[in-house]
C-alpha atoms as a PDB file:
ATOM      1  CA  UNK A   1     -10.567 -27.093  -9.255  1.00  0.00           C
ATOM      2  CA  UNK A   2      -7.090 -25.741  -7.892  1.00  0.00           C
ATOM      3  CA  UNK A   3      -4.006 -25.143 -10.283  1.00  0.00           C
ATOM      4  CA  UNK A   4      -0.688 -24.107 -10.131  1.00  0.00           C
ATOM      5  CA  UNK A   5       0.882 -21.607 -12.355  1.00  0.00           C
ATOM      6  CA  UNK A   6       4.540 -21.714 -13.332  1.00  0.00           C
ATOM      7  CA  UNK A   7       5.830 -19.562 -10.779  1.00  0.00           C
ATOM      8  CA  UNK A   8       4.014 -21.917  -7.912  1.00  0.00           C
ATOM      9  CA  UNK A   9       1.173 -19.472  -7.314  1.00  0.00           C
ATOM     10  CA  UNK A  10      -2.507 -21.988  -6.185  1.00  0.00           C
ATOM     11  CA  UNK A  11      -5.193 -20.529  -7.706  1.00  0.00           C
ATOM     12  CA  UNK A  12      -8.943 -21.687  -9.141  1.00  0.00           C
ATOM     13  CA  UNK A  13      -9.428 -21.944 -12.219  1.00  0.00           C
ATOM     14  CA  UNK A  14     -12.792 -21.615 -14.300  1.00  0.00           C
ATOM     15  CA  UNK A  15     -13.689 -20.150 -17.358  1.00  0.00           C
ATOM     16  CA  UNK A  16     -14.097 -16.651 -16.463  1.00  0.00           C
ATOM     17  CA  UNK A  17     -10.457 -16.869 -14.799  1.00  0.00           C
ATOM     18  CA  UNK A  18      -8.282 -18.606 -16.857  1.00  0.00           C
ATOM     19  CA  UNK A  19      -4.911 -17.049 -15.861  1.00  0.00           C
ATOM     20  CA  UNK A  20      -3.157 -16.906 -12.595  1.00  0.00           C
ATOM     21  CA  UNK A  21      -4.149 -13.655 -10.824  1.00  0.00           C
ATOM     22  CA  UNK A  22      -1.517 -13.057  -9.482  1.00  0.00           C
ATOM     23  CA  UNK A  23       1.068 -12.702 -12.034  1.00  0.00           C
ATOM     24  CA  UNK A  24      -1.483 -11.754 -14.943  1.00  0.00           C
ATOM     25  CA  UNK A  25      -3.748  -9.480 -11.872  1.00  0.00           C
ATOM     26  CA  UNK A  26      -5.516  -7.064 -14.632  1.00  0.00           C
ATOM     27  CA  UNK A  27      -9.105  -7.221 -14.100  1.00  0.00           C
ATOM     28  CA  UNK A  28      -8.568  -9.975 -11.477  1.00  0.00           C
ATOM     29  CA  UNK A  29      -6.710  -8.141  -8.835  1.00  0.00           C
ATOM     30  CA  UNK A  30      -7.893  -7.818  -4.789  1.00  0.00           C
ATOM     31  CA  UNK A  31     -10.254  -5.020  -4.249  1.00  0.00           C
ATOM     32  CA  UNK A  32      -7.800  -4.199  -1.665  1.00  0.00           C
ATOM     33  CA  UNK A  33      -4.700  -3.918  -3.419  1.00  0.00           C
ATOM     34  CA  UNK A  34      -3.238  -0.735  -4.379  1.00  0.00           C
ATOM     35  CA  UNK A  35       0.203  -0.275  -6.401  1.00  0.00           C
ATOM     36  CA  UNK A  36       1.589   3.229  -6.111  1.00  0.00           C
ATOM     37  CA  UNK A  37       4.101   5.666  -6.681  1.00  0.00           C
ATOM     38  CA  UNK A  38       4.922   8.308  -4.573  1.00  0.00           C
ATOM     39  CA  UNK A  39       7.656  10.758  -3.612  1.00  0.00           C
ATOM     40  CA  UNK A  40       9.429   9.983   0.699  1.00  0.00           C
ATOM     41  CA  UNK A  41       9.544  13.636   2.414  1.00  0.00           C
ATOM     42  CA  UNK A  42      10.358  13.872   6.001  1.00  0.00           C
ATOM     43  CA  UNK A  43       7.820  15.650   8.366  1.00  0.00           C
ATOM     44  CA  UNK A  44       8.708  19.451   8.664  1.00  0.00           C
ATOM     45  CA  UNK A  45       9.635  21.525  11.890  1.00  0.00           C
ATOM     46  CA  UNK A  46       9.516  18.123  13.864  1.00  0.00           C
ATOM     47  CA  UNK A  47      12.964  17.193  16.460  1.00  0.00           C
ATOM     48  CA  UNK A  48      12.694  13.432  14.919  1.00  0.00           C
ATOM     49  CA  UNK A  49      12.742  12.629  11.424  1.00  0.00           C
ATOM     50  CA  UNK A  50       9.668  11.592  10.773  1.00  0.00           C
ATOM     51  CA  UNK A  51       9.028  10.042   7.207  1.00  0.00           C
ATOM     52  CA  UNK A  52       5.875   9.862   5.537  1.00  0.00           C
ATOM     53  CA  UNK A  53       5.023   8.743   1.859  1.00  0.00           C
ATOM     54  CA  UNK A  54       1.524  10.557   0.980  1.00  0.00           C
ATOM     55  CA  UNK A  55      -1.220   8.415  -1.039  1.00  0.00           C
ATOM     56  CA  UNK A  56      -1.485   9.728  -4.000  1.00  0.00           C
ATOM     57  CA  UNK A  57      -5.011  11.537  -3.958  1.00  0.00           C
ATOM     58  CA  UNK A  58      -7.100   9.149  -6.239  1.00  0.00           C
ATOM     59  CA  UNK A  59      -6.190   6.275  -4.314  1.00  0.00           C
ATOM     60  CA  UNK A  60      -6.813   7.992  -0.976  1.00  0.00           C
ATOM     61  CA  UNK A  61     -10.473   9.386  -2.274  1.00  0.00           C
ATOM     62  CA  UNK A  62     -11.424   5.542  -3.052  1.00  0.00           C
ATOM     63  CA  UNK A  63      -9.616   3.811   0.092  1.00  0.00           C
ATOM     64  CA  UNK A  64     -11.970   6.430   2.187  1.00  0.00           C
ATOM     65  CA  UNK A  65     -15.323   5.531   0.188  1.00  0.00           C
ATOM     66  CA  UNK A  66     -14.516   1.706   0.615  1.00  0.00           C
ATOM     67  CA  UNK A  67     -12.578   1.620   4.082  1.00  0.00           C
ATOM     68  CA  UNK A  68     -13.178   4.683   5.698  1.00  0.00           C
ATOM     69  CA  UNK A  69     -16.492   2.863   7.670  1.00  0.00           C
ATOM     70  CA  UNK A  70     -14.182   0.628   9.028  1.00  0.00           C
ATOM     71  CA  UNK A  71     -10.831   2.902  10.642  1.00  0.00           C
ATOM     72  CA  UNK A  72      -9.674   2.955  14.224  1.00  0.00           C
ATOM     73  CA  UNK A  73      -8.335   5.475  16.429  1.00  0.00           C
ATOM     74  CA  UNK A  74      -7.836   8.694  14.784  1.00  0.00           C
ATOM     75  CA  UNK A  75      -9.381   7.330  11.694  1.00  0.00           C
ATOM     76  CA  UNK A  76      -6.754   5.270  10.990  1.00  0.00           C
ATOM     77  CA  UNK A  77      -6.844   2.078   9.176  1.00  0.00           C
ATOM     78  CA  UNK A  78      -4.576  -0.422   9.110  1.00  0.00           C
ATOM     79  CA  UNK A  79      -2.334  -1.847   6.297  1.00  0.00           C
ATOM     80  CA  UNK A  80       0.124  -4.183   4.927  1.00  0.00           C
ATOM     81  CA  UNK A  81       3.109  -2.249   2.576  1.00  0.00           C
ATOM     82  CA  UNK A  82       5.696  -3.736   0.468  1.00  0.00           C
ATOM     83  CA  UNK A  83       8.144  -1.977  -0.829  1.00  0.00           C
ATOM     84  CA  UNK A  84      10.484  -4.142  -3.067  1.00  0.00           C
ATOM     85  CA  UNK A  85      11.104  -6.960  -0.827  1.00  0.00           C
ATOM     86  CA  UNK A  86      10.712  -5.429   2.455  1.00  0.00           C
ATOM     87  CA  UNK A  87       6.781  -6.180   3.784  1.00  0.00           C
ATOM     88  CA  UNK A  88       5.608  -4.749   7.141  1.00  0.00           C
ATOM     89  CA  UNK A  89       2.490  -3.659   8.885  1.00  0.00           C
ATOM     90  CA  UNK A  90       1.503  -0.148   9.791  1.00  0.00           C
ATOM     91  CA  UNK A  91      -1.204   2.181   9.790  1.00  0.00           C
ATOM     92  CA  UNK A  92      -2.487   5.214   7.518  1.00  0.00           C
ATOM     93  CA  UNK A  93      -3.468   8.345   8.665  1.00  0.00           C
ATOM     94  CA  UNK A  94      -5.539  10.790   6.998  1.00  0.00           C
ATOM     95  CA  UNK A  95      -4.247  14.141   5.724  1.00  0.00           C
ATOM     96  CA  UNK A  96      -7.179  16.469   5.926  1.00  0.00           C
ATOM     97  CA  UNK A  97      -4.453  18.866   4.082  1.00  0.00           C
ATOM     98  CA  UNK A  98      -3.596  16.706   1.501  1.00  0.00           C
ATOM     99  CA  UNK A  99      -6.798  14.964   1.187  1.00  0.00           C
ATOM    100  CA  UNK A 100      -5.824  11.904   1.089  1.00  0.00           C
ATOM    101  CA  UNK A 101      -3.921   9.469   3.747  1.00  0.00           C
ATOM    102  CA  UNK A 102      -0.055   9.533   4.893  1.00  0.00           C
ATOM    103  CA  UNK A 103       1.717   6.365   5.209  1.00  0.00           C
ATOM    104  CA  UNK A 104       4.623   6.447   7.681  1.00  0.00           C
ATOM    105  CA  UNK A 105       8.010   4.681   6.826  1.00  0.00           C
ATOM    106  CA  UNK A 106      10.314   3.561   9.683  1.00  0.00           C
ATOM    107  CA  UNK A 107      13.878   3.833   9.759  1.00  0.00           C
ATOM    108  CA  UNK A 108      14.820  -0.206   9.119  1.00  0.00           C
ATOM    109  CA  UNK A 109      12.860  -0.498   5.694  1.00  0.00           C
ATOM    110  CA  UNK A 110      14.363   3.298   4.553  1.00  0.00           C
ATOM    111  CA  UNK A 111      17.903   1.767   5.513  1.00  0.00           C
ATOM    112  CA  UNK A 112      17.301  -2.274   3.662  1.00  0.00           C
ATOM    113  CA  UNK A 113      15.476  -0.320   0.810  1.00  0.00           C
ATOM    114  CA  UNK A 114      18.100   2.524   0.202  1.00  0.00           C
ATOM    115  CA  UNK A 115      15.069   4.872   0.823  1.00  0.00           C
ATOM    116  CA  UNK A 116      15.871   8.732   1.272  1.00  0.00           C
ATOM    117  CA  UNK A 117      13.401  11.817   1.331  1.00  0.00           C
ATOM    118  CA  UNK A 118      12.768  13.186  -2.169  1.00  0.00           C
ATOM    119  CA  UNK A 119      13.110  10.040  -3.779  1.00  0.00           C
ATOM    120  CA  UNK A 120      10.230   8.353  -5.737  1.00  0.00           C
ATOM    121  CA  UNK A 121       9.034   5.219  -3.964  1.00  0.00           C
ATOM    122  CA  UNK A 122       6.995   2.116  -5.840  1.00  0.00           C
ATOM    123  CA  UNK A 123       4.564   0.883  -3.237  1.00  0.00           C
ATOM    124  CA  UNK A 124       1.787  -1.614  -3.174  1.00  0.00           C
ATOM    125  CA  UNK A 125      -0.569  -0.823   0.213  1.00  0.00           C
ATOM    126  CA  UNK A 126      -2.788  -3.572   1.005  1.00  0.00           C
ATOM    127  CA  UNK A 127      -5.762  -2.309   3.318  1.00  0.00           C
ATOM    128  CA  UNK A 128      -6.280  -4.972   6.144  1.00  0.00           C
ATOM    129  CA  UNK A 129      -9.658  -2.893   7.361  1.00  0.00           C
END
C-alpha cells in the first residue's frame, strides 16, 4: 500500500517502514546515496581552472568495494550531485594519491551556488553505476 507523507513524498508503507524515507532516511536511506562535506580546491599547475571536490576517504574506500566492478573508462563511474539546489550529472575519477575519488565541479553550478576554492561544500553524490 502507497502513502503520501506531508511534504508529498509516495512511498510504501509496512510495518518495518513506517516513516517516509525520505525525509526521516536514517536506517532507510538508498545504498547509493552519499551526503558529504568537503573542501573545492582548483587543480594545481594546470592553464584552466580546473575544480575538483575530493571524496572524503571513507566514502571513496566503500563506493570502490560496492561500485568499483561496475566503472567505465578510466575507472570512472558515473554520478548524480546536488549541491543545494543545483543537480547535474558527471563522473568520478579515482585519486590513486588521495585514495579515494575526485569529483569535478563546472563553472555554472560554482557561479548559481556561490562556490569558490577553499570553501567547504555540502554534497550528496548519488552513484548511477
Amino acid at each position: 500500500m502507497n502513502t503520501t507523507c506531508s511534504r508529498g513524498h509516495v512511498f510504501k508503507k509496512t510495518n518495518a517502514r513506517p516513516t517516509c524515507p525520505i525525509c526521516w532516511p536514517g536506517r532507510y536511506a538508498r545504498k547509493n546515496v552519499y551526503a558529504l562535506r568537503a573542501e573545492l580546491w582548483i587543480y594545481p599547475g594546470s592553464v584552466a581552472a580546473w575544480h575538483f571536490i575530493t571524496v572524503p576517504k571513507k566514502a571513496g574506500t566503500e563506493i570502490r568495494e560496492r561500485f568499483g566492478a561496475k566503472a567505465r573508462g578510466w575507472r570512472s563511474l558515473p554520478v548524480a550531485v546536488t549541491v543545494g539546489k543545483t543537480r547535474w550529472k558527471t563522473s568520478i575519477f579515482p585519486d590513486s594519491k588521495a585514495g579515494s575519488y575526485l569529483l569535478p565541479v563546472k563553472a555554472a553550478v560554482r557561479k548559481k551556488e556561490k562556490m569558490m576554492e577553499g570553501k567547504i561544500v555540502k554534497f550528496t553524490l548519488e552513484i548511477l553505476a
